[in-house]
Protein backbone atom coordinates (compact mmCIF):
# COMPACT_ATOMS: atom_id res chain seq x y z
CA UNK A 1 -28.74 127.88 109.63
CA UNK A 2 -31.41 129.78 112.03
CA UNK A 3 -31.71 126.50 113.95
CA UNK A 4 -28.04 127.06 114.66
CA UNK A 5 -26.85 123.24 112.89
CA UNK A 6 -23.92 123.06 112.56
CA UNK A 7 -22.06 120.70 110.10
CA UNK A 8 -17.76 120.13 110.15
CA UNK A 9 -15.54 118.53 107.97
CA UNK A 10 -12.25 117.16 109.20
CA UNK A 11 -9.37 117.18 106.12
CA UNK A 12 -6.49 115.17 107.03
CA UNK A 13 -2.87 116.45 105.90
CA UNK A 14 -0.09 113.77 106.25
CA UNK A 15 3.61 115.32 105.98
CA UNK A 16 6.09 112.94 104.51
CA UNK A 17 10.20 113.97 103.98
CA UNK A 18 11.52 111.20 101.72
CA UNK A 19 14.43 113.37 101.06
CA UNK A 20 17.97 112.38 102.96
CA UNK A 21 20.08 114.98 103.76
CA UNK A 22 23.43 115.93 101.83
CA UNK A 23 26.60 116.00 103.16
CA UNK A 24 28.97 118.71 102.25
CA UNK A 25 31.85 116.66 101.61
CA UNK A 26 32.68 113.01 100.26
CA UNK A 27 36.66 112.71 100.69
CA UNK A 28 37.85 110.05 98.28
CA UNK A 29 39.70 107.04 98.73
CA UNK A 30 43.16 107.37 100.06
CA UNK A 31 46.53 105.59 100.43
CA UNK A 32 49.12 106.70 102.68
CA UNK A 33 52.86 105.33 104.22
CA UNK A 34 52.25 106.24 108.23
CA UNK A 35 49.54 106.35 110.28
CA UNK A 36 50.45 109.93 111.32
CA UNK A 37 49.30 110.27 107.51
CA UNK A 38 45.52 108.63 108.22
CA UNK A 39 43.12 111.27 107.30
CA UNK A 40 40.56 111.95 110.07
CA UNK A 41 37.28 114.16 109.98
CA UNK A 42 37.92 117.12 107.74
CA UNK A 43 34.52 118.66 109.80
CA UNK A 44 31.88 117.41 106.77
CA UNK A 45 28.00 119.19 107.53
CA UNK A 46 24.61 118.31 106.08
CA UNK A 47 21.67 120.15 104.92
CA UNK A 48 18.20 119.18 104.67
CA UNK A 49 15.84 120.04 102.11
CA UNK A 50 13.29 120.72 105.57
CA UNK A 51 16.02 123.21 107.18
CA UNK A 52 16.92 121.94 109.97
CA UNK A 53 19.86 122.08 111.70
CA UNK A 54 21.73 118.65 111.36
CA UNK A 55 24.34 116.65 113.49
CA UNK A 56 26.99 114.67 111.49
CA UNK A 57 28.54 111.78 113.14
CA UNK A 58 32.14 110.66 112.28
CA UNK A 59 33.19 107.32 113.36
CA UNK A 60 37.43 105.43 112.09
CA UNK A 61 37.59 101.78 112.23
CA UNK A 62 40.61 100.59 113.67
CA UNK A 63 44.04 101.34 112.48
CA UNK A 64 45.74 98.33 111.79
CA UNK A 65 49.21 97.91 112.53
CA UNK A 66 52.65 97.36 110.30
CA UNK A 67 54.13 94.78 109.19
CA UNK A 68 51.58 94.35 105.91
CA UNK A 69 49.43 96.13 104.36
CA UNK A 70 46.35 97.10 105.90
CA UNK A 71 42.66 99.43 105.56
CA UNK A 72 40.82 101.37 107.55
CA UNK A 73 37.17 103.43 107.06
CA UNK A 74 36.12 106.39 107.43
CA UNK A 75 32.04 106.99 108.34
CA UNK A 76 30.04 109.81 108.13
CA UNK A 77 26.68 109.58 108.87
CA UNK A 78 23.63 111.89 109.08
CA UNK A 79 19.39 111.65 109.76
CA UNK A 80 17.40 113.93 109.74
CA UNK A 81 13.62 114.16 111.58
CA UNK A 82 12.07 112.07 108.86
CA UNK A 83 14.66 109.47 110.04
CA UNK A 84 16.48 109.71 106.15
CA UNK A 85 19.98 108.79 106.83
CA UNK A 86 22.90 109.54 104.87
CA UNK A 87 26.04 108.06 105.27
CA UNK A 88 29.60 107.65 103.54
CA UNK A 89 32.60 106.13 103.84
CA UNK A 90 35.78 106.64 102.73
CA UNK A 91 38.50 103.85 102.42
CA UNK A 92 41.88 104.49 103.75
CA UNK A 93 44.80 102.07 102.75
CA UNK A 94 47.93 101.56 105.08
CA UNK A 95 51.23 101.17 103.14
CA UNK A 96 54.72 101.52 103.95
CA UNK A 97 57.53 100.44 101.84
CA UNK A 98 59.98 102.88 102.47
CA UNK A 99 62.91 101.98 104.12
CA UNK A 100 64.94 103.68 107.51
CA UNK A 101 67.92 105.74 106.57
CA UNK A 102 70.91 104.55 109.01
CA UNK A 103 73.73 106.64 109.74
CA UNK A 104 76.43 105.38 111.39
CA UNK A 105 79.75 106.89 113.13
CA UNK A 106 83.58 105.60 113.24
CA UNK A 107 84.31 104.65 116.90
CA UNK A 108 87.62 103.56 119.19
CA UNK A 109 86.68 100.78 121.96
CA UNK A 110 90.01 99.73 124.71
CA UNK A 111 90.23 96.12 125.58
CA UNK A 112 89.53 95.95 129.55
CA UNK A 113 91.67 93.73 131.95
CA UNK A 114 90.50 90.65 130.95
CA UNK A 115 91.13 91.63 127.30
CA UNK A 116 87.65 91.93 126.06
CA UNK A 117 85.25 94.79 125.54
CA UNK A 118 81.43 95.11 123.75
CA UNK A 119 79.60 97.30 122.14
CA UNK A 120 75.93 98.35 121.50
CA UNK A 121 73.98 99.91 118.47
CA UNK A 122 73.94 103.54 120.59
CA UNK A 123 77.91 103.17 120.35
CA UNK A 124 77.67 103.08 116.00
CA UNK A 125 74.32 104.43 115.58
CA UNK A 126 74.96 108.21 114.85
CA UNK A 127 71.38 109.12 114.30
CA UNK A 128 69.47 107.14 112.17
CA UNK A 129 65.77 107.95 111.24
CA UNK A 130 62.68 106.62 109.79
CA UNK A 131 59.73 107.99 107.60
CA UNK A 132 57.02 106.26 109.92
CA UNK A 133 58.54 104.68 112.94
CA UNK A 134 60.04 106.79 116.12
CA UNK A 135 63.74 107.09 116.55
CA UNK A 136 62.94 105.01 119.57
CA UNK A 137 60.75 102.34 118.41
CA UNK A 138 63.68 101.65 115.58
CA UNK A 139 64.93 98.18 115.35
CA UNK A 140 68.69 98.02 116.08
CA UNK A 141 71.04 95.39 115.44
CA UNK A 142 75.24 95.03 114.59
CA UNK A 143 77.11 91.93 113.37
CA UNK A 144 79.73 92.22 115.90
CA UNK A 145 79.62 93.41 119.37
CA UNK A 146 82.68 91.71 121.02
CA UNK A 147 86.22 92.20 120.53
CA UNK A 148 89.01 90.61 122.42
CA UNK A 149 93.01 90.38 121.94
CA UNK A 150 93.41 89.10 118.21
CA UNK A 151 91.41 92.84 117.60
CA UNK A 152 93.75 94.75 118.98
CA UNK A 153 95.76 96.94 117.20
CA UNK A 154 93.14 96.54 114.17
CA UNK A 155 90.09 98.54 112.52
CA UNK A 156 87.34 96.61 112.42
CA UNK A 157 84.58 97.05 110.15
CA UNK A 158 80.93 96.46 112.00
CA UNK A 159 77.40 96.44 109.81
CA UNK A 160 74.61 98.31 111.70
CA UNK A 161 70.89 97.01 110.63
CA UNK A 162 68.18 99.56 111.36
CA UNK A 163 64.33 98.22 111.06
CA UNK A 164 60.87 100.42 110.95
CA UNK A 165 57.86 98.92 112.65
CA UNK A 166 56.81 97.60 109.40
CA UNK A 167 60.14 95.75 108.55
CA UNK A 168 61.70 97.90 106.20
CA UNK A 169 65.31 97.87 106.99
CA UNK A 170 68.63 99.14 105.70
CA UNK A 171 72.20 99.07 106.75
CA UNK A 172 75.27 101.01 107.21
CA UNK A 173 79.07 100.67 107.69
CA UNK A 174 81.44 102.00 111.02
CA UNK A 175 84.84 101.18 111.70
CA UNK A 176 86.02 99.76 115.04
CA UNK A 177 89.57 100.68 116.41
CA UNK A 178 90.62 98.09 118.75
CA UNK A 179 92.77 99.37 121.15
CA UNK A 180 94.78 96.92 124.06
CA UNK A 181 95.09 100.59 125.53
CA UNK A 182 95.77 99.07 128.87
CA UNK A 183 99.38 100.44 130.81
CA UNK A 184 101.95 97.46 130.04
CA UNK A 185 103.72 96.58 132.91
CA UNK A 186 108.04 95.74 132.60
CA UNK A 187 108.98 93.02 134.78
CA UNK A 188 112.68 91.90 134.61
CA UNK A 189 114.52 94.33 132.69
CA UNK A 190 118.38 93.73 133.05
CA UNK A 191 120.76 95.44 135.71
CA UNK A 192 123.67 97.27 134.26
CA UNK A 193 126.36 94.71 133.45
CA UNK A 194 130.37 95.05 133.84
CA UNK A 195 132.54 93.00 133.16
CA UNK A 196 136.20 91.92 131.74
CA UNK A 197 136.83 91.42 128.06
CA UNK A 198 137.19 87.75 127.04
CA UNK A 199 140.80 86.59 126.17
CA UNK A 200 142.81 87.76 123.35
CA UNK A 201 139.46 89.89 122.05
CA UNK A 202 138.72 93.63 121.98
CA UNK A 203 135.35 92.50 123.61
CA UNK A 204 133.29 89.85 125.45
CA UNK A 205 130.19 87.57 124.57
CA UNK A 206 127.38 89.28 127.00
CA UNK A 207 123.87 87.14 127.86
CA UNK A 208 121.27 88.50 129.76
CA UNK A 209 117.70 87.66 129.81
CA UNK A 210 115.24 89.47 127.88
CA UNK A 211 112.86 92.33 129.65
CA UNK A 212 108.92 91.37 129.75
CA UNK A 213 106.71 93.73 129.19
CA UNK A 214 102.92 92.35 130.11
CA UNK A 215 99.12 93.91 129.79
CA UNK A 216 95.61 92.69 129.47
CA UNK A 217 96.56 91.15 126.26
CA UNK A 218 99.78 88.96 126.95
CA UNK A 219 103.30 89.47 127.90
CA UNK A 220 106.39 91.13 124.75
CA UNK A 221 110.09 91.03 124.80
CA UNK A 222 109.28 94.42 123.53
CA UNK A 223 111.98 95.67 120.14
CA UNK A 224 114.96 95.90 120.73
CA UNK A 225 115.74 99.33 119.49
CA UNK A 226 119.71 100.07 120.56
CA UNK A 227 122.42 97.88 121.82
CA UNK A 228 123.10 94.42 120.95
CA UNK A 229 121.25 91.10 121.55
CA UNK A 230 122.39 88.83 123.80
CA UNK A 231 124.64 86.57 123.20
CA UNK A 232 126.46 89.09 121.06
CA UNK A 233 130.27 90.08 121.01
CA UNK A 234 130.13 93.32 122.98
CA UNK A 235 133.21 95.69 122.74
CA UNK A 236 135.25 97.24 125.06
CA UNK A 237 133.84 100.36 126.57
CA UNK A 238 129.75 100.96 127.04
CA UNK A 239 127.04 99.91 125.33
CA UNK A 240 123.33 101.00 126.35
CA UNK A 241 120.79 98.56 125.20
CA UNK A 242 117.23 99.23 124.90
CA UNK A 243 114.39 97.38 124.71
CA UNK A 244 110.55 99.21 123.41
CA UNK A 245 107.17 97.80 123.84
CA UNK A 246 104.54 100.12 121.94
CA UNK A 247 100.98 100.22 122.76
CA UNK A 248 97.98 102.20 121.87
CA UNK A 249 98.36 104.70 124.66
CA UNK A 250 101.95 105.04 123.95
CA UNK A 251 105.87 103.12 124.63
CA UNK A 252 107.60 101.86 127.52
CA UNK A 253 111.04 100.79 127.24
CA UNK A 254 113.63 99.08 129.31
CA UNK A 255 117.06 100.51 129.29
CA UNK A 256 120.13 99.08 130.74
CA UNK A 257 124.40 99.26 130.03
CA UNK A 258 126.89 96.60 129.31
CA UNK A 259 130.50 97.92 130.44
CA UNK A 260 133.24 95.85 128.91
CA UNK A 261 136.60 96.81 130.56
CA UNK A 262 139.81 95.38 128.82
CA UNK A 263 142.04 94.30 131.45
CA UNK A 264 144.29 92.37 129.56
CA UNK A 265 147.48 93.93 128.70
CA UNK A 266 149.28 94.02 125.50
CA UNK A 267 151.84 91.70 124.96
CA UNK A 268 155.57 93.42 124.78
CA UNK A 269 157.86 91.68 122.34
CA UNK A 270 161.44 93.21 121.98
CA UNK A 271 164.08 92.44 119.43
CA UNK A 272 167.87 92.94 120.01
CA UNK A 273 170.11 95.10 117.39
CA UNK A 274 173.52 95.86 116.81
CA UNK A 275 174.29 99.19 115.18
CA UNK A 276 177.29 101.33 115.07
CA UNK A 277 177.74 104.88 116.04
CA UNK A 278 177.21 107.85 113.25
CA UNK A 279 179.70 109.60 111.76
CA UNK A 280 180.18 111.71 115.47
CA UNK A 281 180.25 109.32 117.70
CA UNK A 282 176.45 109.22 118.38
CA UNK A 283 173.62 106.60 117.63
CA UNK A 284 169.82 107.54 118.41
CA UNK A 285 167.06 104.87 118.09
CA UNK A 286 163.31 104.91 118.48
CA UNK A 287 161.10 102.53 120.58
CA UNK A 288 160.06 101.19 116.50
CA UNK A 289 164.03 99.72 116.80
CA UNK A 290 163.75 97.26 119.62
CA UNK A 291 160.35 96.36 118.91
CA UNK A 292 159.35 92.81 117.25
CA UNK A 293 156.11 93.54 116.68
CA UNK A 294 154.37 93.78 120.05
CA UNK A 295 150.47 93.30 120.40
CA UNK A 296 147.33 94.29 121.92
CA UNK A 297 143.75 92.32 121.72
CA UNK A 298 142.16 95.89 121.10
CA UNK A 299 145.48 98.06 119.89
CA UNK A 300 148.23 99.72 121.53
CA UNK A 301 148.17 103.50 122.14
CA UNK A 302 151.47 104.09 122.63
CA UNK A 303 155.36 102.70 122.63
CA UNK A 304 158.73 104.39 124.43
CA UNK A 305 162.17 103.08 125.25
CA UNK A 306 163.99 104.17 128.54
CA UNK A 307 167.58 105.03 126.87
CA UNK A 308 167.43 106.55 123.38
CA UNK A 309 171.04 108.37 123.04
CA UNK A 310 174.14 106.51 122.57
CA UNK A 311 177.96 107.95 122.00
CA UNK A 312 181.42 106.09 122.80
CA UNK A 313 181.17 105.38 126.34
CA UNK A 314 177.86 103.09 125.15
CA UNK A 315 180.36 99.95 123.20
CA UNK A 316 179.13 97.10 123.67
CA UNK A 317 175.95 95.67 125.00
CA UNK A 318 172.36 97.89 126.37
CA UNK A 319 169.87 96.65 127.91
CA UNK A 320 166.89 98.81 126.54
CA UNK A 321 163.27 98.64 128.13
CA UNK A 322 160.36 98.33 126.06
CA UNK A 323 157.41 99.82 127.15
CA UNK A 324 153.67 98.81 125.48
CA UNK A 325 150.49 100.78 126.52
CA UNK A 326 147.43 99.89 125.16
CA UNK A 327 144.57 101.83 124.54
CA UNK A 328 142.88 100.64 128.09
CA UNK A 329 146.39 102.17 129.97
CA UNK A 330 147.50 98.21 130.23
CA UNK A 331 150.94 98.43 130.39
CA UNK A 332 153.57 95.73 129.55
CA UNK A 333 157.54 95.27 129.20
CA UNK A 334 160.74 93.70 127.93
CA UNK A 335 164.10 93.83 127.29
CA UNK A 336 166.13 94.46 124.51
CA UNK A 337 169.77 94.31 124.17
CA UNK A 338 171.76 97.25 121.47
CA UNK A 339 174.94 96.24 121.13
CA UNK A 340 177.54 99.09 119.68
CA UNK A 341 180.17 97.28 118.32
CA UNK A 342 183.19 98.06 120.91
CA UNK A 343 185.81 98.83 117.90
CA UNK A 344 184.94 99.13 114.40
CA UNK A 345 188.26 97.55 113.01
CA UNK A 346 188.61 97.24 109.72
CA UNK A 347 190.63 94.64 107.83
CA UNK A 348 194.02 94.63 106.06
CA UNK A 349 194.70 92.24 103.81
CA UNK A 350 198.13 91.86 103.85
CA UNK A 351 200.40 90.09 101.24
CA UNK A 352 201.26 86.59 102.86
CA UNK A 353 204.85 86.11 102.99
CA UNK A 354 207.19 87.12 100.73
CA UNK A 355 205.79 88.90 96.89
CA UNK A 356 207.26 88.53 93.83
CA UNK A 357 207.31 91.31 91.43
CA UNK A 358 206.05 90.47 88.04
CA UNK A 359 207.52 91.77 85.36
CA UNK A 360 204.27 91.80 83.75
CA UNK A 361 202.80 95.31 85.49
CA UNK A 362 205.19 95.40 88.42
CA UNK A 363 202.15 95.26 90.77
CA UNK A 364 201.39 93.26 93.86
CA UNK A 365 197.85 93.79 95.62
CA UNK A 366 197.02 94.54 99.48
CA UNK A 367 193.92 95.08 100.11
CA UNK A 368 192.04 97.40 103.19
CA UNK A 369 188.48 96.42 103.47
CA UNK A 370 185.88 97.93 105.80
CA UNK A 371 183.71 94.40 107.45
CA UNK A 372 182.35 96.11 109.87
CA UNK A 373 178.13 96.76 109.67
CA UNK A 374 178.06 100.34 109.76
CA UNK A 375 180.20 102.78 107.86
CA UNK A 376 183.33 103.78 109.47
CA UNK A 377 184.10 107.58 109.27
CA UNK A 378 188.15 107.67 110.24
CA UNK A 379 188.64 111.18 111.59
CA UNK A 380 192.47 110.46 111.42
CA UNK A 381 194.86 108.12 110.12
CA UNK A 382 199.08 107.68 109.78
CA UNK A 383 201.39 105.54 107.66
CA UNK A 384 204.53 104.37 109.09
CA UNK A 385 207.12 101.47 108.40
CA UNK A 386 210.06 101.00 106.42
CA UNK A 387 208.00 100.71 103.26
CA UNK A 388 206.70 104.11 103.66
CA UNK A 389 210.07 105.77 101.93
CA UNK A 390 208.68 103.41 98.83
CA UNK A 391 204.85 105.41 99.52
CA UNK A 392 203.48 107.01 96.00
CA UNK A 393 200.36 109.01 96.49
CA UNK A 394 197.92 109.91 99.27
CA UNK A 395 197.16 106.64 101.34
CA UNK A 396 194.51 107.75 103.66
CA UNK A 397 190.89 106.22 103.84
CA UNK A 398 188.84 106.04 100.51
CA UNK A 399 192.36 106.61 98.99
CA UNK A 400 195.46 105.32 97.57
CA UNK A 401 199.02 104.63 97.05
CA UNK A 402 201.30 103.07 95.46
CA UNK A 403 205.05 101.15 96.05
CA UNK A 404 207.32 102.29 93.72
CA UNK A 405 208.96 98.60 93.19
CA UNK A 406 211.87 100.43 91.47
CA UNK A 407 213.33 101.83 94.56
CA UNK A 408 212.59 99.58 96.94
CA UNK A 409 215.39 97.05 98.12
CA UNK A 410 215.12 93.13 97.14
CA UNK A 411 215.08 89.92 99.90
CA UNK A 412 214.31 92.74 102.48
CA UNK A 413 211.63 92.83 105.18
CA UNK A 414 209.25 95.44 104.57
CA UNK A 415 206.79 96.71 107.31
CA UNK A 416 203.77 99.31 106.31
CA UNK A 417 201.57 100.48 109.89
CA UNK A 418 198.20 102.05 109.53
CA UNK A 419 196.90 103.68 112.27
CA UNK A 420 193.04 104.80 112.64
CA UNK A 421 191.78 106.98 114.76
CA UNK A 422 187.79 105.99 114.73
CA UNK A 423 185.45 108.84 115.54
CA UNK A 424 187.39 110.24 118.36
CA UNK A 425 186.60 106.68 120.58
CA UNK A 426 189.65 104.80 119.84
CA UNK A 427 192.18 104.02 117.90
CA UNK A 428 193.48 100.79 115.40
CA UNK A 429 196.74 99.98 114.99
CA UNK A 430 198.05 97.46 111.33
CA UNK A 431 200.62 96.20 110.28
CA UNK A 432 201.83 94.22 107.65
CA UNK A 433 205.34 92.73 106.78
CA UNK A 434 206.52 91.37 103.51
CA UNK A 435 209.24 90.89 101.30
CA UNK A 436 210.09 91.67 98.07
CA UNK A 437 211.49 88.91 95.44
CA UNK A 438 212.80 89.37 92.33
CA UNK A 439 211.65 87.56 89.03
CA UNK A 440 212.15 87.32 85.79
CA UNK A 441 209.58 89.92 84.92
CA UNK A 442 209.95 93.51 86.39
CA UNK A 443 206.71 94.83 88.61
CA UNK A 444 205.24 97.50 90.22
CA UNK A 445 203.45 97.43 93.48
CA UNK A 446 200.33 98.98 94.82
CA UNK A 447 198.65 99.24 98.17
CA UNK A 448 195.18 100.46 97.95
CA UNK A 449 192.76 101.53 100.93
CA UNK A 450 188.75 101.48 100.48
């Protein structure tokens, strides 16, 4: 007004946000194997229905750890100047059931000098894994890690057990070759042996003691591979015996000879003969003759005589040698005696005393037989005597002739000679004297040679 009065009013204006603000994301619940797999902030915002600019805050609770099954939250949270807060959360559950995948790898371990040797899991384990846990945080473990002597030579099968953090475990299978590997060492093998053969055998009985071959395991004869064992016949000449011990690195063997020397010689045995001279004059015999069956333990290589060759001027009794070699070069000898039989004299059978023709055939018999043990070949022979006038037919050796009784005087001595002349060496002289008788019956006689 003109007065200048002045009237005011005062309105009062209160502001009020009951509105929260809205977050951009609400990540559902969750369940996951491996806490590499936990879900963290995604980067959720908010608005506000005021505009401002807003801060969201993320916040995990802890992560619990395996074995089990476990949970763990996940907070956002928001306000804005009105002090409205929003929050969320999101639930995250821990589960892992799934088991380690082992892989495991053959190996080959060698006993050490005390016979023994171990393994670890790093020796079988060949790279096994896990879908959670670390190689290195992986539970290890093997049934056997210790091998000694009764392994060796032997594959033995070990079970590796591989474990997560959260106990899930699994197994595989590895062989384990046992070797003794260690270098044997050969303590007394045998020294060539020589020696003589035992009596009366192509051989002798040989002992010796056995090699030893020792390493971190024991002490072995070793095989015995060539040669005989002791105590065994050996023969005459060389034998090499060996002896093989085999091991995982390789053999050793132990070698040695046995020389068995026959030194015995053969044992001569002669016989004596008598034989006559051939047809010429000549004999020729073979060591096979004068031997009676001579003998060697082992055999005998070879028989000779000194004097093969015989004629006239040999009548009567040789001494022949006998030699025996065996098949060592032992040599032995006898004597045997060949006698040649000094005159090879037949017999004549002459008629004793006086004969008395038979009327009958007019015979009467003399007989010329050959006793001797050979064959006589009579290169020449003559008839002489008074009977020879009385002579029918050829009377020479293998033939014959007859008296003629019809010429020949009565009650008179007769004489008939027959002389040989043997093979050129010397001669045989026979004669024979009888008389002839009459009878009442008329006969003829005949003398017959053979």
């Amino acid at each position: 007004d003109c007065a200048n009065n002045t009237t005011t009013h005062t309105q009062t204006v209160t502001i009020t946000d009951p509105i929260p603000p809205v977050l951009s994301a609400t990540p559902t619940d969750v369940t996951v194997a491996c806490t590499s797999d936990i879900p963290g902030d995604p980067g959720i915002t908010a608005t506000d229905n005021c505009g401002e600019t807003l801060t969201v805050s993320f916040s995990q609770s802890a992560i619990p750890g395996c074995p089990g099954i476990g949970t763990l939250t996940n907070t956002w949270a928001v306000t804005d100047c009105a002090n409205n807060m929003t929050t969320y959360t999101q639930t995250v559950t821990l589960n892992d059931d799934i088991a380690p995948i082992p892989v495991c790898q053959n190996i080959s371990v060698n006993l050490d000098a005390a016979g023994e040797v171990s393994i670890t899991t790093a020796d079988i384990d060949n790279g096994s894994s896990d879908n959670c846990t670390a190689q290195g945080d992986l539970i290890l473990s093997l049934d056997q890690i210790t091998f000694d002597c009764d392994d060796a030579g032997q594959v033995i099968p070990v079970v590796l057990t591989v474990t997560d953090e959260c106990g899930n475990s699994a197994t595989c299978s590895a062989d384990v070759t046992v070797n003794a590997n260690a270098m044997p060492v050969l303590t007394n093998c045998p020294a060539n042996i020589s020696l003589n053969n035992d009596a009366g055998e192509c051989g002798a009985i040989v002992t010796y003691d056995l090699p030893l071959f020792t390493d971190n395991c024991g002490s072995s004869n070793g095989a015995l591979i060539a040669g005989l064992a002791p105590g065994s016949l050996f023969p005459v000449g060389l034998t090499v015996v060996t002896y093989e011990y085999t091991y995982s690195g390789g053999s050793l063997q132990c070698t040695f000879e046995v020389e068995v020397i026959d030194n015995e010689p053969p044992q001569a045995i002669c016989q004596n003969i008598t034989v006559g001279l051939d047809d010429n004059g000549n004999l020729m015999i073979e060591a096979a003759d004068v031997d009676g069956g001579s003998t060697d333990n082992c055999g005998i290589a070879n028989i000779s005589i000194d004097m093969t060759d015989f004629d006239c001027n040999d009548t009567g009794a040789n001494t022949v040698n006998l030699l025996v070699e065996d098949t060592a070069g032992n040599i032995s000898s006898c004597d045997a005696e060949v006698t040649i039989p000094a005159t090879p004299i037949p017999t004549l059978n002459c008629p004793n005393g006086n004969v008395t023709l038979r009327s009958c055939d007019g015979t009467f018999l003399c007989e010329f037989d050959d006793e001797n043990p050979f064959t006589v070949n009579v290169s020449q022979a003559t008839v002489s005597g008074t009977a020879v006038p009385y002579l029918q037919g050829n009377f020479q050796p293998g033939g014959n002739a007859f008296l003629d009784p019809a010429t020949m005087p009565l009650n008179t001595p007769l004489t008939l000679t027959y002389t040989l002349m043997v093979n050129d060496c010397m001669s045989a002289s026979f004669t024979c004297t009888f008389i002839v008788e009459p009878s009442q019956q008329s006969n003829a006689g005949s003398f017959g040679g053979n």
